[in-house]
Structures are given as structure tokens and as C-alpha cells.
Protein backbone atom coordinates (compact mmCIF):
# COMPACT_ATOMS: atom_id res chain seq x y z
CA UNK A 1 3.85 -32.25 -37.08
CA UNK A 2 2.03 -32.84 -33.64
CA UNK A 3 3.47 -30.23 -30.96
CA UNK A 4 4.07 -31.24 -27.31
CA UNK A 5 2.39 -29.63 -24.72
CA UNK A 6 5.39 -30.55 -22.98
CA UNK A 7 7.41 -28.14 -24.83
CA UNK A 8 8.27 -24.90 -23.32
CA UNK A 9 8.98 -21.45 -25.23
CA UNK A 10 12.25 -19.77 -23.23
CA UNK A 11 11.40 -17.22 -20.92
CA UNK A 12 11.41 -13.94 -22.45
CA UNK A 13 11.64 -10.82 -19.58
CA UNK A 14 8.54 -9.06 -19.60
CA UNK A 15 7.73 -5.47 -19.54
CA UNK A 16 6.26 -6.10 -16.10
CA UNK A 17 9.63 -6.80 -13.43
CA UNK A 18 8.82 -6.78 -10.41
CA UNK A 19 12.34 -6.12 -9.06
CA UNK A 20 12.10 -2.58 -9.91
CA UNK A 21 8.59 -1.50 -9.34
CA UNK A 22 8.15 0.71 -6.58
CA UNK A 23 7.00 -1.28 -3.39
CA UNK A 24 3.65 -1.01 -2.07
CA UNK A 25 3.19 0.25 1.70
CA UNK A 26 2.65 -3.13 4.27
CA UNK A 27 3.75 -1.97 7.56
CA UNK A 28 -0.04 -1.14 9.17
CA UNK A 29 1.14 -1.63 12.90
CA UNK A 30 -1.22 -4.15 13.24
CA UNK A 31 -4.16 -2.44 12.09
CA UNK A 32 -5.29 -4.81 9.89
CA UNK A 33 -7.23 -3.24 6.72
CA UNK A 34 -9.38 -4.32 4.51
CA UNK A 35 -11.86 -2.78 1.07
CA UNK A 36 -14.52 -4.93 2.14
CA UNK A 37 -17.28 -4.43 4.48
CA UNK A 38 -16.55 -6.76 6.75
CA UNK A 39 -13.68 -9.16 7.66
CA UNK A 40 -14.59 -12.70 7.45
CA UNK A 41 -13.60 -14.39 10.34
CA UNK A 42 -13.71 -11.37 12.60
CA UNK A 43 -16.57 -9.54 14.17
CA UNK A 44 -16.84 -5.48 14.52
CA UNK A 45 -17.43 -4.90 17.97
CA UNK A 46 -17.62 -0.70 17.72
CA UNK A 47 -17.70 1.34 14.60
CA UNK A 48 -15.41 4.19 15.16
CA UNK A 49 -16.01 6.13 12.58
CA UNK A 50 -14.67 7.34 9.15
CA UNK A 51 -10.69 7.71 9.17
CA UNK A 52 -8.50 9.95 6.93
CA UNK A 53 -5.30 10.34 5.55
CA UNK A 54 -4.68 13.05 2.59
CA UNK A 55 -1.66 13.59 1.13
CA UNK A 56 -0.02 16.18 -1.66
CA UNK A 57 3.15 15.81 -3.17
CA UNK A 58 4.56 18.06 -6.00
CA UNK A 59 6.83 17.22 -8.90
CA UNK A 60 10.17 19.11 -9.48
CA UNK A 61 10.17 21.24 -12.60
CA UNK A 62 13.11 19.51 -13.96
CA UNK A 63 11.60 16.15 -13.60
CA UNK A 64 8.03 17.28 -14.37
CA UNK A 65 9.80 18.43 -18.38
CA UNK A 66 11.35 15.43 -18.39
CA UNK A 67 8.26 13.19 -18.33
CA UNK A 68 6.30 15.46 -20.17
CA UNK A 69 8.98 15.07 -23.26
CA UNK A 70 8.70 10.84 -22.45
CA UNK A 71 5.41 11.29 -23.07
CA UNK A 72 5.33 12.69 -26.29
CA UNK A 73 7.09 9.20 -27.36
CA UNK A 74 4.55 6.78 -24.98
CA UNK A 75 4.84 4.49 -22.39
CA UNK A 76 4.91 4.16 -18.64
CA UNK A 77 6.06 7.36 -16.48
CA UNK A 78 7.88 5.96 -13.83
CA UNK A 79 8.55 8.81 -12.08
CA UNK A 80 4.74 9.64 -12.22
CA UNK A 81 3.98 6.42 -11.06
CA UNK A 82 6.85 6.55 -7.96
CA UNK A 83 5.35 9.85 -6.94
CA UNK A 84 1.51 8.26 -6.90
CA UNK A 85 3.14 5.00 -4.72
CA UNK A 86 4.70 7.61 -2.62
CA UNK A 87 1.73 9.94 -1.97
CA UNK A 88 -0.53 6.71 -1.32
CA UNK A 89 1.53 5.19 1.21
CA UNK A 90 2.03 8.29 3.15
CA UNK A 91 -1.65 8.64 3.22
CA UNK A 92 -2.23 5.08 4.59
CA UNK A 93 0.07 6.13 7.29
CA UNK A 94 -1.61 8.85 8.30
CA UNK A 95 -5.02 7.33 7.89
CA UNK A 96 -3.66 4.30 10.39
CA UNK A 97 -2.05 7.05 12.97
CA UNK A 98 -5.88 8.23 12.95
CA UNK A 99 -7.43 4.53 13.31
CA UNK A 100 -5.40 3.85 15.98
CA UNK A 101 -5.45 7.56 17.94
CA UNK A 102 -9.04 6.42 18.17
CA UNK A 103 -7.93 3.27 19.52
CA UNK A 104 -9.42 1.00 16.24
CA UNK A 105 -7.69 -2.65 15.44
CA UNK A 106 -9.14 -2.61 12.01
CA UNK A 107 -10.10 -0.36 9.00
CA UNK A 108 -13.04 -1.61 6.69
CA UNK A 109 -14.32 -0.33 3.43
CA UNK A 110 -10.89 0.94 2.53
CA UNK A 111 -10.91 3.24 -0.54
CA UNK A 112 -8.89 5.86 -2.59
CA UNK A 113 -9.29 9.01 -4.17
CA UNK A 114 -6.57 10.93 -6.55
CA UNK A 115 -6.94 13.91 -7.86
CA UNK A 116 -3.83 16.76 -9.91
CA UNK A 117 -4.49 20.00 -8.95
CA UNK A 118 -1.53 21.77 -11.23
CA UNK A 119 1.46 20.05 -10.29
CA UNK A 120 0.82 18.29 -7.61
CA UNK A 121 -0.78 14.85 -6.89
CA UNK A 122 -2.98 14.07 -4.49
CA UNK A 123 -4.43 11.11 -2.66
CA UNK A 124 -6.89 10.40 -0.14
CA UNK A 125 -7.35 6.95 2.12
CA UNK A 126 -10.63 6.31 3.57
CA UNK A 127 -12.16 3.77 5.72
CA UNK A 128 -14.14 2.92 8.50
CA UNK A 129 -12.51 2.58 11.51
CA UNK A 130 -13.37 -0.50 13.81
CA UNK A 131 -12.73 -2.65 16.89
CA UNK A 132 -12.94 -6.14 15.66
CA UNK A 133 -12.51 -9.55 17.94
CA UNK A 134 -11.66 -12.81 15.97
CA UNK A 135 -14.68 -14.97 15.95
CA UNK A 136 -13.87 -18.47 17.79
């Protein structure tokens, strides 16, 4: 028996649903960022130098035993992985508050660090902070 590629399974919800994942930080005040070096279609005028944003966030104890006890049994810590989104964005904000103190339109070479230091996360946002004009 010839199968149709016509023919289409049901779909099945995935473990992935988008509809309650945390949501990723896109406000940037029109600072527009980037993790490459440059920005096609846009030219860097003046390198302002590095920009920062750090931030540390703890856990609660109650939710800290919680997860710990989840992951004895496996799977995705979601309140790990809230706290992480959390920390992150608040570090892009205050690495954008710095690009734009400086009076930079655009942030190149974006990165991330994380690190725990006992119970606390912590991430750092990086970048170089520019004055770009759109090439015509």
C-alpha cells in the first residue's frame, strides 16, 4: 500500500508551547542590537566603547527545594529557566541605559555571560557600543 504524501498525521501538542514560555526582552528604545560585528546595511560612524549590564537575582528557599526535588525526577526547571529570562533581560536594560547615556544608536558584538555563585544567578550583557548611519 502506496502512502500519500498528501496525508497528514494530526497535530499532536509538543513539549515546546510557546504560549507559556517566558517572553524574551524586545523593547531596546531604539537602540538597535546586534551579535555580529557589524550591521549590514548600516555604517559605524564612532565606536563608543564596551557597554555593560550585570545582573544577580537569587532564588527563594522554598522554591529553590522545590526544583531541586523536580530534579531528582528530570526535565525542564521552569522556574530556573524564568529566573535566567528574568536576570537577562534586566541586564539588557541596563546595558542599553549605558549605550545610550553615552549617546550610542547601536550595540554590536552582543554577548552573554552566566555564571551561579551559591544561590544566585548571574548574567552579564556585553557589546560594543556605536553610532551607526544607514548606508543610502
Amino acid at each position: 500500500m502506496a502512502s500519500s504524501s498528501n496525508t497528514h498525521e494530526p497535530h499532536t501538542k509538543s513539549a515546546f508551547d510557546p504560549e507559556e514560555e517566558p517572553h524574551c526582552f524586545t523593547d531596546t528604545y531604539g537602540v538597535i542590537t546586534s551579535t555580529m560585528n557589524d550591521l549590514p546595511g548600516y555604517r559605524v560612524v564612532k565606536a563608543l566603547g564596551t557597554v555593560y549590564g550585570l545582573a544577580v537575582r537569587t532564588r527563594n528557599i522554598g522554591t529553590g527545594m522545590l526544583q531541586i526535588i523536580k530534579s531528582v525526577a528530570g526535565g525542564e526547571l521552569k522556574a530556573f529557566t524564568t529566573l535566567l529570562y528574568t536576570s537577562r533581560d534586566q541586564a539588557v536594560e541596563r546595558m542599553l541605559g549605558e549605550c545610550m547615556s553615552r549617546g550610542g544608536n547601536a550595540i554590536i558584538a552582543l554577548r552573554f555571560d552566566t555564571s551561579e555563585l551559591m544561590d544566585s544567578a548571574q548574567v552579564c550583557a556585553y557589546g560594543t557600543a556605536c553610532i551607526v548611519e544607514q548606508i543610502e
